[in-house]
PDB file of N, CA and C in Angstrom:
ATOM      1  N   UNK A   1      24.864 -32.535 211.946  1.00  0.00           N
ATOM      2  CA  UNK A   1      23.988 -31.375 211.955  1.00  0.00           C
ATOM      3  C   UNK A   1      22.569 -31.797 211.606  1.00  0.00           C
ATOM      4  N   UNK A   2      21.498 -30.558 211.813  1.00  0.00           N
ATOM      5  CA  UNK A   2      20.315 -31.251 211.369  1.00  0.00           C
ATOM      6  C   UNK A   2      19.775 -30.836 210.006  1.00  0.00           C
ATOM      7  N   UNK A   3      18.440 -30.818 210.156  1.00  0.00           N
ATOM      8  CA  UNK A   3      17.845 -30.184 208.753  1.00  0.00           C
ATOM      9  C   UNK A   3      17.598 -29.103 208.668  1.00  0.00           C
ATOM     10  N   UNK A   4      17.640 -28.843 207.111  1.00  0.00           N
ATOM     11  CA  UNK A   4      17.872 -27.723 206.333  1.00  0.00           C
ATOM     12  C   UNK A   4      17.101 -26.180 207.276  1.00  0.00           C
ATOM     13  N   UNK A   5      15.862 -26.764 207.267  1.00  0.00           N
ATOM     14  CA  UNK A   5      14.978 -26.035 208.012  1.00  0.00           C
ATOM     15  C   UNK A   5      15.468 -25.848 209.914  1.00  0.00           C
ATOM     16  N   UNK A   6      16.108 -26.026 210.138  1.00  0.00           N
ATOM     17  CA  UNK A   6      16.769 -25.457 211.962  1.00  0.00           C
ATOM     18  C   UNK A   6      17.527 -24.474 211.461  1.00  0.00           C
ATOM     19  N   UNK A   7      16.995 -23.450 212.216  1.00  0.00           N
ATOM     20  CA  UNK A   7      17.969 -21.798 212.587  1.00  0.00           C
ATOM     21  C   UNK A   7      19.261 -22.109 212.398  1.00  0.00           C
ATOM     22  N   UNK A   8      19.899 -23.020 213.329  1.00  0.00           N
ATOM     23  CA  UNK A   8      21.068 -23.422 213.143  1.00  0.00           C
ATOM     24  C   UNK A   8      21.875 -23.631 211.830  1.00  0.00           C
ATOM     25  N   UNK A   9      21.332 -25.092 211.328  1.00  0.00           N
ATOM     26  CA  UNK A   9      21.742 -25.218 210.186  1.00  0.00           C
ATOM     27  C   UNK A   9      21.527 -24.436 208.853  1.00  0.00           C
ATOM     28  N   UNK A  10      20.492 -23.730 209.040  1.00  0.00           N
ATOM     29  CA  UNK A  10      20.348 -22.214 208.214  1.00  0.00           C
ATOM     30  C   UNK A  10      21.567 -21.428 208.417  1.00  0.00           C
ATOM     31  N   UNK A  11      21.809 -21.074 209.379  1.00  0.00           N
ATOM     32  CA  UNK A  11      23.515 -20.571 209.708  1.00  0.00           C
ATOM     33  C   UNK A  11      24.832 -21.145 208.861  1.00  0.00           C
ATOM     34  N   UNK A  12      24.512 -22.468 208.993  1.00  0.00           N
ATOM     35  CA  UNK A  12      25.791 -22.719 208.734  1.00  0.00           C
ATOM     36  C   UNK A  12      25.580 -23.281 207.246  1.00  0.00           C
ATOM     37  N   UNK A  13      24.716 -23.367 206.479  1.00  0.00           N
ATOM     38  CA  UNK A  13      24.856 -23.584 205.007  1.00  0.00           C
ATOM     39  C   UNK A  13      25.069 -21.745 204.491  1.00  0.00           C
ATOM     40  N   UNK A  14      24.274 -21.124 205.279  1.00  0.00           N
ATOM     41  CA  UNK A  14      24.683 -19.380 204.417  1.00  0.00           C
ATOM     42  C   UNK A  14      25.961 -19.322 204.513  1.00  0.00           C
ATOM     43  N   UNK A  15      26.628 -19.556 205.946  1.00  0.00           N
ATOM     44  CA  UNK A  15      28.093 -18.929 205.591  1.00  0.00           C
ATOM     45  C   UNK A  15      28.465 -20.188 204.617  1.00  0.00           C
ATOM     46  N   UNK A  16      28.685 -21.431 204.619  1.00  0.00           N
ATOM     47  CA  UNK A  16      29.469 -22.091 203.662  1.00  0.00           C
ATOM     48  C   UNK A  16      29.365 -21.595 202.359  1.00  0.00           C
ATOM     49  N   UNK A  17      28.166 -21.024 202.021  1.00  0.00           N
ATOM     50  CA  UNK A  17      27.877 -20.307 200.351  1.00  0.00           C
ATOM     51  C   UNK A  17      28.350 -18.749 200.373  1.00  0.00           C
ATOM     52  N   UNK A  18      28.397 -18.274 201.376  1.00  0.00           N
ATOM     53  CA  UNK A  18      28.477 -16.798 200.792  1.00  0.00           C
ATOM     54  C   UNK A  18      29.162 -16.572 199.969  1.00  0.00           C
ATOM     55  N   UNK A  19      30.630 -17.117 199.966  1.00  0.00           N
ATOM     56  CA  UNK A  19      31.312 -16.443 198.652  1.00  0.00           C
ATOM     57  C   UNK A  19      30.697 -16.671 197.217  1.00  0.00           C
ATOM     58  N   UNK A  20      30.465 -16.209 196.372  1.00  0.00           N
ATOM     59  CA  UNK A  20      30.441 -15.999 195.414  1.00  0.00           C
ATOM     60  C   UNK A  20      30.389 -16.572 194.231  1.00  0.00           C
ATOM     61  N   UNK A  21      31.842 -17.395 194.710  1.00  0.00           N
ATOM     62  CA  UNK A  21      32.655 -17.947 194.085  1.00  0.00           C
ATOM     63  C   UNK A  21      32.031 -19.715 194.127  1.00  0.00           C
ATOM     64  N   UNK A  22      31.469 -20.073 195.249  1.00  0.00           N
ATOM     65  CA  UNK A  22      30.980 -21.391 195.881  1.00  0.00           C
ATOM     66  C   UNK A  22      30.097 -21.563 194.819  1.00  0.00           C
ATOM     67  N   UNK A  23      29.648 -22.646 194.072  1.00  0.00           N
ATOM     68  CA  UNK A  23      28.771 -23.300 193.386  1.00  0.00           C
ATOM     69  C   UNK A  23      28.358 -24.721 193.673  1.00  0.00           C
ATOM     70  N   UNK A  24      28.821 -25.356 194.514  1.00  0.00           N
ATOM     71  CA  UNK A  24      28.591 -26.610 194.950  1.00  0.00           C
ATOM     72  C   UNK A  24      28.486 -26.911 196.336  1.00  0.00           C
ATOM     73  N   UNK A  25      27.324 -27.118 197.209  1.00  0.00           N
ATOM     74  CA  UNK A  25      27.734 -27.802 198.772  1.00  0.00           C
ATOM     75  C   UNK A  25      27.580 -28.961 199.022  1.00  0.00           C
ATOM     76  N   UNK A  26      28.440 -29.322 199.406  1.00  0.00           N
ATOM     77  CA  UNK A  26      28.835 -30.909 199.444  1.00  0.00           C
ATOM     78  C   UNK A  26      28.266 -30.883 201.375  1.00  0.00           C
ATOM     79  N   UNK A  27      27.088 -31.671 201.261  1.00  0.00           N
ATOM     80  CA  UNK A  27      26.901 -32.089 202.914  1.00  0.00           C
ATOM     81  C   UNK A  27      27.285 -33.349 203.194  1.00  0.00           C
ATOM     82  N   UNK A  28      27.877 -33.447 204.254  1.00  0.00           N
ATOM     83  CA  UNK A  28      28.485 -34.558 204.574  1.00  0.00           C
ATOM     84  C   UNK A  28      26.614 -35.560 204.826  1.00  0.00           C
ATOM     85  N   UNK A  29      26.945 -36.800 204.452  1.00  0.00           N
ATOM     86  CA  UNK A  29      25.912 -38.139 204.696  1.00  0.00           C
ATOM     87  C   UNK A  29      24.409 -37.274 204.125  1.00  0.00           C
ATOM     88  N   UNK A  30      24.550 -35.948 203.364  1.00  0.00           N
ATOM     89  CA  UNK A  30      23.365 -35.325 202.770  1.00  0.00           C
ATOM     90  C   UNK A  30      23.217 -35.674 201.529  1.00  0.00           C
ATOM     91  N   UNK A  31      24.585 -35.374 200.948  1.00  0.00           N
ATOM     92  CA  UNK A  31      24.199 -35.794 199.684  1.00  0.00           C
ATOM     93  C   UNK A  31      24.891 -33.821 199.298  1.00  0.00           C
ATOM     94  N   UNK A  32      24.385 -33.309 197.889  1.00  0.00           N
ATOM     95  CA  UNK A  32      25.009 -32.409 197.540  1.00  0.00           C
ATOM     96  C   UNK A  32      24.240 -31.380 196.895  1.00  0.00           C
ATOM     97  N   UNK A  33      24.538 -29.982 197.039  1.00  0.00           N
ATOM     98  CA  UNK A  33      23.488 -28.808 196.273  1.00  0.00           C
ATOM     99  C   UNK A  33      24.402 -28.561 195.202  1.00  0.00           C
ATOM    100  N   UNK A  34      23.996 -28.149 194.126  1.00  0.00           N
ATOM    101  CA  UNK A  34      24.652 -27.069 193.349  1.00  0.00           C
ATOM    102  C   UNK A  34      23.338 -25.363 192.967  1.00  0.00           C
ATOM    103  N   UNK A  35      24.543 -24.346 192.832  1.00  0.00           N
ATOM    104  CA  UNK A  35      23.905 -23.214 192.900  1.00  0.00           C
ATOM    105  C   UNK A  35      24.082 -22.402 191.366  1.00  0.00           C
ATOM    106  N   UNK A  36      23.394 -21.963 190.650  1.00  0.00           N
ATOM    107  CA  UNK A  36      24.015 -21.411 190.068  1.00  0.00           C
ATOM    108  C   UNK A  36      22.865 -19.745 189.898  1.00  0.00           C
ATOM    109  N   UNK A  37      23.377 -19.140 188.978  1.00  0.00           N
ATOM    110  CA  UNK A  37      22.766 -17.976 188.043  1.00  0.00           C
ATOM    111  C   UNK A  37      21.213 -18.157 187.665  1.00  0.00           C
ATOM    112  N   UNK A  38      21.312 -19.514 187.148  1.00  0.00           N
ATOM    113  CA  UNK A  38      19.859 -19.593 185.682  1.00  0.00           C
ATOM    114  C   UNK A  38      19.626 -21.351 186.761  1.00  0.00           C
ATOM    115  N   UNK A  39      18.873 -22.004 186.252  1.00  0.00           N
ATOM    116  CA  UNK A  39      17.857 -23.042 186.569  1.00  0.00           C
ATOM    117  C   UNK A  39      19.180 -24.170 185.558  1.00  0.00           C
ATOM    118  N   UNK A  40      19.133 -23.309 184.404  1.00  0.00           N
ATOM    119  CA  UNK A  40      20.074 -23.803 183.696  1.00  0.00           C
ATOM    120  C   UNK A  40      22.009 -24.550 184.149  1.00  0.00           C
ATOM    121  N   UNK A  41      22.220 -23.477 184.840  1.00  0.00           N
ATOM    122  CA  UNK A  41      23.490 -23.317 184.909  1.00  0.00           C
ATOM    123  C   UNK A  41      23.841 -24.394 186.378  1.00  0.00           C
ATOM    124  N   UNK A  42      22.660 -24.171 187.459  1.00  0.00           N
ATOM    125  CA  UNK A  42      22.557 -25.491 188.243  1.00  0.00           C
ATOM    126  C   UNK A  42      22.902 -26.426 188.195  1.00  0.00           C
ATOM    127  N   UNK A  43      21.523 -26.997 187.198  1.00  0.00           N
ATOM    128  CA  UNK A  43      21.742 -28.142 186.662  1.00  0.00           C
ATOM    129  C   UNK A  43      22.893 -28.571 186.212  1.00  0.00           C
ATOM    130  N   UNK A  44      23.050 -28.306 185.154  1.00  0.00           N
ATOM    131  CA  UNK A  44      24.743 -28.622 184.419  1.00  0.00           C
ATOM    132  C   UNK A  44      25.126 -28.803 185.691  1.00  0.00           C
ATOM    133  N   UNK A  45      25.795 -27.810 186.626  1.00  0.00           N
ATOM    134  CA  UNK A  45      26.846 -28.182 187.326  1.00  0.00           C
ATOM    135  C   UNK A  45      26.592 -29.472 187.994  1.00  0.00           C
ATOM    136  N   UNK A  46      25.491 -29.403 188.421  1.00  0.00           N
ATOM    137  CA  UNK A  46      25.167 -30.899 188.958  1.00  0.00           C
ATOM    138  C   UNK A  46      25.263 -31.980 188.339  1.00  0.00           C
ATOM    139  N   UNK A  47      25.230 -32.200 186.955  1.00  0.00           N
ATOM    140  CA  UNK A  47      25.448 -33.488 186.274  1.00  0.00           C
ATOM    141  C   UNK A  47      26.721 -33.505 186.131  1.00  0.00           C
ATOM    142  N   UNK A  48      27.511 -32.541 185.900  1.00  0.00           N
ATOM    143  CA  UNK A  48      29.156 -32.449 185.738  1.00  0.00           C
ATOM    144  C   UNK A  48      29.637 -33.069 187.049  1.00  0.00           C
ATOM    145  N   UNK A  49      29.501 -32.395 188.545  1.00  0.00           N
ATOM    146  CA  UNK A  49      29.559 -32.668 189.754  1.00  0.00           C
ATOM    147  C   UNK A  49      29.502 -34.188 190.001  1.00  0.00           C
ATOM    148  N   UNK A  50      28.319 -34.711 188.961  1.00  0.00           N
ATOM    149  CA  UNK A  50      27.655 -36.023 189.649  1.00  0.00           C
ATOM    150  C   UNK A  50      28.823 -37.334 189.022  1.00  0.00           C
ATOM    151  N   UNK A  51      29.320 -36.576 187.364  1.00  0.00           N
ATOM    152  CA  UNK A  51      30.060 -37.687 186.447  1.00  0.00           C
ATOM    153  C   UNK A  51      31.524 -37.597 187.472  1.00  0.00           C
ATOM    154  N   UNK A  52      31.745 -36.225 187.985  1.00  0.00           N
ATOM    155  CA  UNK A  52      33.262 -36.400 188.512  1.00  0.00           C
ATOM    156  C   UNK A  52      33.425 -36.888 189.729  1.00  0.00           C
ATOM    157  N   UNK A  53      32.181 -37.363 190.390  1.00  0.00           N
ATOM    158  CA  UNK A  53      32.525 -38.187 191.355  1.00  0.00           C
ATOM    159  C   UNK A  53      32.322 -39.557 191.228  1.00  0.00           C
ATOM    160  N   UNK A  54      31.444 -39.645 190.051  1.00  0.00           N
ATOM    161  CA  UNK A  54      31.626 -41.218 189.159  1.00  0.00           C
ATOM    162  C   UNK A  54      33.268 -41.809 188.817  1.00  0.00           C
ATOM    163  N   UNK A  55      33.581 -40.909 188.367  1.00  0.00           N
ATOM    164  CA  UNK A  55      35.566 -40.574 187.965  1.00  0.00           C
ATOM    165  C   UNK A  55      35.642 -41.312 188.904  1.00  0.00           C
ATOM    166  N   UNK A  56      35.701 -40.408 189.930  1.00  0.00           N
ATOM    167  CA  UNK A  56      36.545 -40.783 191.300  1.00  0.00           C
ATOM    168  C   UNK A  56      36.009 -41.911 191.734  1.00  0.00           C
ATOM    169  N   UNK A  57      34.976 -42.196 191.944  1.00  0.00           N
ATOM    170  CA  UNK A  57      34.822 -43.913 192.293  1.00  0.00           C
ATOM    171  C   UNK A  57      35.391 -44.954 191.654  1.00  0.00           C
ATOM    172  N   UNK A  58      35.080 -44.684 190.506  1.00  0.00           N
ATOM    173  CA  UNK A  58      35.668 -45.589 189.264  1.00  0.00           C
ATOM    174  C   UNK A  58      37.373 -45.798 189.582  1.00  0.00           C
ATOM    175  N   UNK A  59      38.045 -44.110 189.468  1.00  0.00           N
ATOM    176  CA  UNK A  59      39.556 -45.038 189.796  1.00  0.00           C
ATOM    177  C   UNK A  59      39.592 -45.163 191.344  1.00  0.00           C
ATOM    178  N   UNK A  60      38.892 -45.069 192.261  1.00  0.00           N
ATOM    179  CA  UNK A  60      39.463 -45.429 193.962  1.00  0.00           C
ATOM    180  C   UNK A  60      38.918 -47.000 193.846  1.00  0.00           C
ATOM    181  N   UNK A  61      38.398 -47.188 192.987  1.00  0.00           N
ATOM    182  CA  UNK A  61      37.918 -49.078 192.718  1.00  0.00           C
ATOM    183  C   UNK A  61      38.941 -50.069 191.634  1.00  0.00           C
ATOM    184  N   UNK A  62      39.999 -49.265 191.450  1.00  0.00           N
ATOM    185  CA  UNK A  62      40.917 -49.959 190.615  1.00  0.00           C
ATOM    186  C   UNK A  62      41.595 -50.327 191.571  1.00  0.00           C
ATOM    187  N   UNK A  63      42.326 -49.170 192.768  1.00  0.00           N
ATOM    188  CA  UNK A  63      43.108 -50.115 194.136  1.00  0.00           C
ATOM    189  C   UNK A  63      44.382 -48.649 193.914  1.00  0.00           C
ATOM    190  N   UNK A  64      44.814 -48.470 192.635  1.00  0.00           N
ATOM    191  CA  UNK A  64      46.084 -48.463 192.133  1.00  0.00           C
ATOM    192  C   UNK A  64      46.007 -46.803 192.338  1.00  0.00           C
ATOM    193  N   UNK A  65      47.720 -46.237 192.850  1.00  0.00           N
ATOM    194  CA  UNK A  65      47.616 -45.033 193.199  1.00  0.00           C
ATOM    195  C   UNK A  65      47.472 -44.238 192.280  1.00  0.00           C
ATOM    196  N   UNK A  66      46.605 -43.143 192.846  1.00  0.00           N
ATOM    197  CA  UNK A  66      46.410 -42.049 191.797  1.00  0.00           C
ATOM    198  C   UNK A  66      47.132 -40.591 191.809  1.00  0.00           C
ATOM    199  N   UNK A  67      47.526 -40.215 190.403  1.00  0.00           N
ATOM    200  CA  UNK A  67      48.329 -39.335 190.575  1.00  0.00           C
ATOM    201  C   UNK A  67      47.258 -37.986 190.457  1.00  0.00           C
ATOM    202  N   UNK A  68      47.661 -37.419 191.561  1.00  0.00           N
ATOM    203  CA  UNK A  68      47.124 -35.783 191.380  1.00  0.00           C
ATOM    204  C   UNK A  68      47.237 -34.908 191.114  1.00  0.00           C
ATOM    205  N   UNK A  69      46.645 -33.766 190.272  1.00  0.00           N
ATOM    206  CA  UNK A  69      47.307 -32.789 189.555  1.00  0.00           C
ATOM    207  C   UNK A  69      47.658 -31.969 190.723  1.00  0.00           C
ATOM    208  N   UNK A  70      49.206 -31.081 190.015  1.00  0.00           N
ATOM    209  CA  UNK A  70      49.396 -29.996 191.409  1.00  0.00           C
ATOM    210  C   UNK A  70      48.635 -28.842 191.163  1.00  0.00           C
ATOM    211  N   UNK A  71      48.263 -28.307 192.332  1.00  0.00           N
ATOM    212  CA  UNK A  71      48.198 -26.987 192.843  1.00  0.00           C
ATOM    213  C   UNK A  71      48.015 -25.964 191.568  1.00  0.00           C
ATOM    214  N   UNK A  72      49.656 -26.000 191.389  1.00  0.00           N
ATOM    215  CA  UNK A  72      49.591 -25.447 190.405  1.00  0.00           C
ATOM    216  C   UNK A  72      48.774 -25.115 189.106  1.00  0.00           C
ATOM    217  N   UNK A  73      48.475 -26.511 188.299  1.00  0.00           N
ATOM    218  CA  UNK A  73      47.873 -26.823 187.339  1.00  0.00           C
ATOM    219  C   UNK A  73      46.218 -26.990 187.674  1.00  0.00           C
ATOM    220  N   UNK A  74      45.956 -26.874 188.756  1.00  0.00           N
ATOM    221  CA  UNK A  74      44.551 -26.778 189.073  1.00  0.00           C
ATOM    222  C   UNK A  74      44.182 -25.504 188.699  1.00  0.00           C
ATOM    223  N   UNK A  75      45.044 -24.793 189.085  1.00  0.00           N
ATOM    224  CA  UNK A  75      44.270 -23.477 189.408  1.00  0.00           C
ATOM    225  C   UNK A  75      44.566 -22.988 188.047  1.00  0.00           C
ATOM    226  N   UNK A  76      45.505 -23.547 187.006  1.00  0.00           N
ATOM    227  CA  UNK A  76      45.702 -22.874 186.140  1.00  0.00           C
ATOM    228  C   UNK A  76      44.508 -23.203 185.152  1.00  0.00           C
ATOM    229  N   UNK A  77      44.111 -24.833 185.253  1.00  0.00           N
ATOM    230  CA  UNK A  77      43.063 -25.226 184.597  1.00  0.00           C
ATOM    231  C   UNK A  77      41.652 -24.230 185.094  1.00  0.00           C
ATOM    232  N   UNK A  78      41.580 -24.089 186.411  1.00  0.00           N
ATOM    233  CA  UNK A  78      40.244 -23.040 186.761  1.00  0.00           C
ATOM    234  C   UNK A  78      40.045 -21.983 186.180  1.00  0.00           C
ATOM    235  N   UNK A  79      41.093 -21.216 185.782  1.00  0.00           N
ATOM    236  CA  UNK A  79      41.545 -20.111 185.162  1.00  0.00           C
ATOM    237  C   UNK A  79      40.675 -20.357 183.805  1.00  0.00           C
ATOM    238  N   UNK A  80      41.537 -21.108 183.526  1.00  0.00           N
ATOM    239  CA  UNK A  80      40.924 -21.392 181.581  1.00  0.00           C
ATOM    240  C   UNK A  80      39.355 -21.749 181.645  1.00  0.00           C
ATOM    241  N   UNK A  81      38.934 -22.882 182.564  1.00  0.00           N
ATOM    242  CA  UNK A  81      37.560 -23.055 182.843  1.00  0.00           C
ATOM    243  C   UNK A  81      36.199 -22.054 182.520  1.00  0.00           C
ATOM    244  N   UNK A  82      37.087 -20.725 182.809  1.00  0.00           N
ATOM    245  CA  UNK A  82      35.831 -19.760 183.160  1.00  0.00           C
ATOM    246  C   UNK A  82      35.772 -18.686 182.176  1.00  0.00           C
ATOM    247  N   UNK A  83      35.218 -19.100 181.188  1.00  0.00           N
ATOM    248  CA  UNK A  83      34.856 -18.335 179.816  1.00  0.00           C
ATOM    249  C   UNK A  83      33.578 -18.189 179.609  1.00  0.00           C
ATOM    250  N   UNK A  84      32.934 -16.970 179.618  1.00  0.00           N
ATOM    251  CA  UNK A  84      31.415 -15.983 179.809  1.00  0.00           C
ATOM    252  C   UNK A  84      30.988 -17.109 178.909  1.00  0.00           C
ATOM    253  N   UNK A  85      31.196 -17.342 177.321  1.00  0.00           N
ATOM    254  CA  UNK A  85      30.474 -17.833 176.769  1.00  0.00           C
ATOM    255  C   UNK A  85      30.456 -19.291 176.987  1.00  0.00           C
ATOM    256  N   UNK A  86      31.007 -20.051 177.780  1.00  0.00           N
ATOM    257  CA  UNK A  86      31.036 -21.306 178.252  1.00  0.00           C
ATOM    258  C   UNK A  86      30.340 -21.453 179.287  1.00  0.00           C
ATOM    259  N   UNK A  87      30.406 -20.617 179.632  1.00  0.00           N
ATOM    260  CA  UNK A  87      29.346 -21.055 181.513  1.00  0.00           C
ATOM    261  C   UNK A  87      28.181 -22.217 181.300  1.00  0.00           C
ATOM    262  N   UNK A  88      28.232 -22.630 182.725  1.00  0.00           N
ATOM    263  CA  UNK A  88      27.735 -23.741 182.553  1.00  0.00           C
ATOM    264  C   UNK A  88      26.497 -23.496 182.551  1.00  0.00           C
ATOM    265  N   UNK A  89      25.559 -24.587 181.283  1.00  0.00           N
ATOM    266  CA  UNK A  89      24.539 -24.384 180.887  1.00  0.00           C
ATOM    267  C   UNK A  89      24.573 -23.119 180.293  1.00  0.00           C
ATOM    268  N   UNK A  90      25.202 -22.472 179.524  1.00  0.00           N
ATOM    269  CA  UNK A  90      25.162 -21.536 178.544  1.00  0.00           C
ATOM    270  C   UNK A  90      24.533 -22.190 177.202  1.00  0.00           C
ATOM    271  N   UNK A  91      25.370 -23.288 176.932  1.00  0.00           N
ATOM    272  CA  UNK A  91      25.524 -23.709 175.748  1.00  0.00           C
ATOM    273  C   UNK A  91      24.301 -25.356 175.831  1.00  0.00           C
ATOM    274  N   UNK A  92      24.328 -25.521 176.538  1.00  0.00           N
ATOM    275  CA  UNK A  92      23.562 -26.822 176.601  1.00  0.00           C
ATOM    276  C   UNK A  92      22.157 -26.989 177.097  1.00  0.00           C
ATOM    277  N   UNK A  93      21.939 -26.045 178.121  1.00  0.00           N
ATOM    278  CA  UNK A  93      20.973 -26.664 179.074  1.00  0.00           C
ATOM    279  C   UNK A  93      19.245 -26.104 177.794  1.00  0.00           C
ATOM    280  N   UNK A  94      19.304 -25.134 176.683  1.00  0.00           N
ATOM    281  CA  UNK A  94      18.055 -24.910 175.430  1.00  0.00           C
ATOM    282  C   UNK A  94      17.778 -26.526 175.125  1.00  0.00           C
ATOM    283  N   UNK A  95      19.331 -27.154 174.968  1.00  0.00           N
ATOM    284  CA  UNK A  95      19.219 -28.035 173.528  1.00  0.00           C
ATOM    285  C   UNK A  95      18.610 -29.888 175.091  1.00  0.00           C
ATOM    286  N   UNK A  96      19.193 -29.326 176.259  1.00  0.00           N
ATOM    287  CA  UNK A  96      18.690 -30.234 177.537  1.00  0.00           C
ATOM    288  C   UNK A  96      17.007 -30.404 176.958  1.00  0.00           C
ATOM    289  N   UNK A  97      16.649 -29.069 177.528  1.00  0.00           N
ATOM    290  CA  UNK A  97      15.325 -28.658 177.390  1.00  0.00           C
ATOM    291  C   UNK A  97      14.522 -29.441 176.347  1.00  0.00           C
ATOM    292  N   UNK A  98      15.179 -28.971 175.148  1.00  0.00           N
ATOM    293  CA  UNK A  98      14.017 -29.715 173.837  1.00  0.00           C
ATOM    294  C   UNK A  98      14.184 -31.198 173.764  1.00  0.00           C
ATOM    295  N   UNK A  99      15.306 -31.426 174.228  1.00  0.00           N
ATOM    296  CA  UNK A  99      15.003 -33.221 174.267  1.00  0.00           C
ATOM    297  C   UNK A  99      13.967 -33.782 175.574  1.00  0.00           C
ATOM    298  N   UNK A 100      14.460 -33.056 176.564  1.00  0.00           N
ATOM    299  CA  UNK A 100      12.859 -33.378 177.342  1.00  0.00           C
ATOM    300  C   UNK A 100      12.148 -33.286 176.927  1.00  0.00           C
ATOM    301  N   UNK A 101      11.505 -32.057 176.331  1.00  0.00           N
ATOM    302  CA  UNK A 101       9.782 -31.824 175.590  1.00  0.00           C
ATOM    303  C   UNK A 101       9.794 -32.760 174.685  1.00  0.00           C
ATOM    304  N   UNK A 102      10.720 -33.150 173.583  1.00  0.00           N
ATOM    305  CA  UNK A 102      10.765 -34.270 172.368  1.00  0.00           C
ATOM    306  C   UNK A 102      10.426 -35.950 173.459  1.00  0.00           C
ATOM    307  N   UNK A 103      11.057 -36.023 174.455  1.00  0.00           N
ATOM    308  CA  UNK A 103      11.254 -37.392 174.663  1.00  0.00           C
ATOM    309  C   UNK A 103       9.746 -37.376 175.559  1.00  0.00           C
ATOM    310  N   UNK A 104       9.310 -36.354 176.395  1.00  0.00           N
ATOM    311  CA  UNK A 104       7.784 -36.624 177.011  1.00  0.00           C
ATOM    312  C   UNK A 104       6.799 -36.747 176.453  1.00  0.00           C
ATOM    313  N   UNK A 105       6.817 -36.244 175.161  1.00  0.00           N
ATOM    314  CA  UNK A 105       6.003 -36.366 174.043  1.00  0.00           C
ATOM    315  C   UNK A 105       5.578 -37.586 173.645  1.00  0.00           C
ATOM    316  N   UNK A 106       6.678 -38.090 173.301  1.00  0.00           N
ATOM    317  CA  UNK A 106       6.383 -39.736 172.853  1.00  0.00           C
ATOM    318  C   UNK A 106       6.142 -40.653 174.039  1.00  0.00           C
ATOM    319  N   UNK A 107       6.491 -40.393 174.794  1.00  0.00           N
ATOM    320  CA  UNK A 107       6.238 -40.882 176.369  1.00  0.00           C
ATOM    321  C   UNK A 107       4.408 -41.464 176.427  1.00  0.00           C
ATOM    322  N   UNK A 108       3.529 -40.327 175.748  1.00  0.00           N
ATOM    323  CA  UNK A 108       2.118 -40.381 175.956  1.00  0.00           C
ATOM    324  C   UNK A 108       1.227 -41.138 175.524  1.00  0.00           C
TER     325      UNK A 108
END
């Protein structure tokens, strides 16, 4: 497909997001968005996004088969995942913030 900016591909990233529920688009040879609520909640997902595909490199570079959680237990873990006061970047992305301003500071 092409870039972001063609009618086309404007088409087809809205429908891949409409639900709701979607927080991450994974483009094939693009590279990846995350969406969230706050500026905050983005982010996070994107560094979370970025370590769990670190995971996954890390064990597809051992060789050795990997066992996958079922179905089941995914969805049960998603379930538990999604607690108002946990959302991502609820809790983290203030304390993100002041270490940037602390660390640009000394930067000068």
């Amino acid at each position: 497909h092409g870039v972001s900016n063609d009618r086309e591909e404007q088409a087809l990233i809205g429908e891949a997001i409409k639900d709701e529920k979607v927080n991450t688009l994974l483009m094939e040879n693009h590279g990846f968005c995350t969406l969230g609520r706050t500026l905050g909640e983005a982010w996070v997902l994107a560094y979370y996004f970025d370590k769990a595909c670190q995971t996954q490199l890390n064990c597809l570079q051992t060789g050795q088969k990997i066992n996958f959680p079922s179905e089941k237990v995914l969805a049960h873990a998603g379930e538990q995942a999604v607690l108002p006061e946990f959302l991502p970047g609820a809790c983290e992305w203030d304390a993100l913030r002041k270490m940037l301003t602390r660390s640009s500071r000394y930067r000068r």
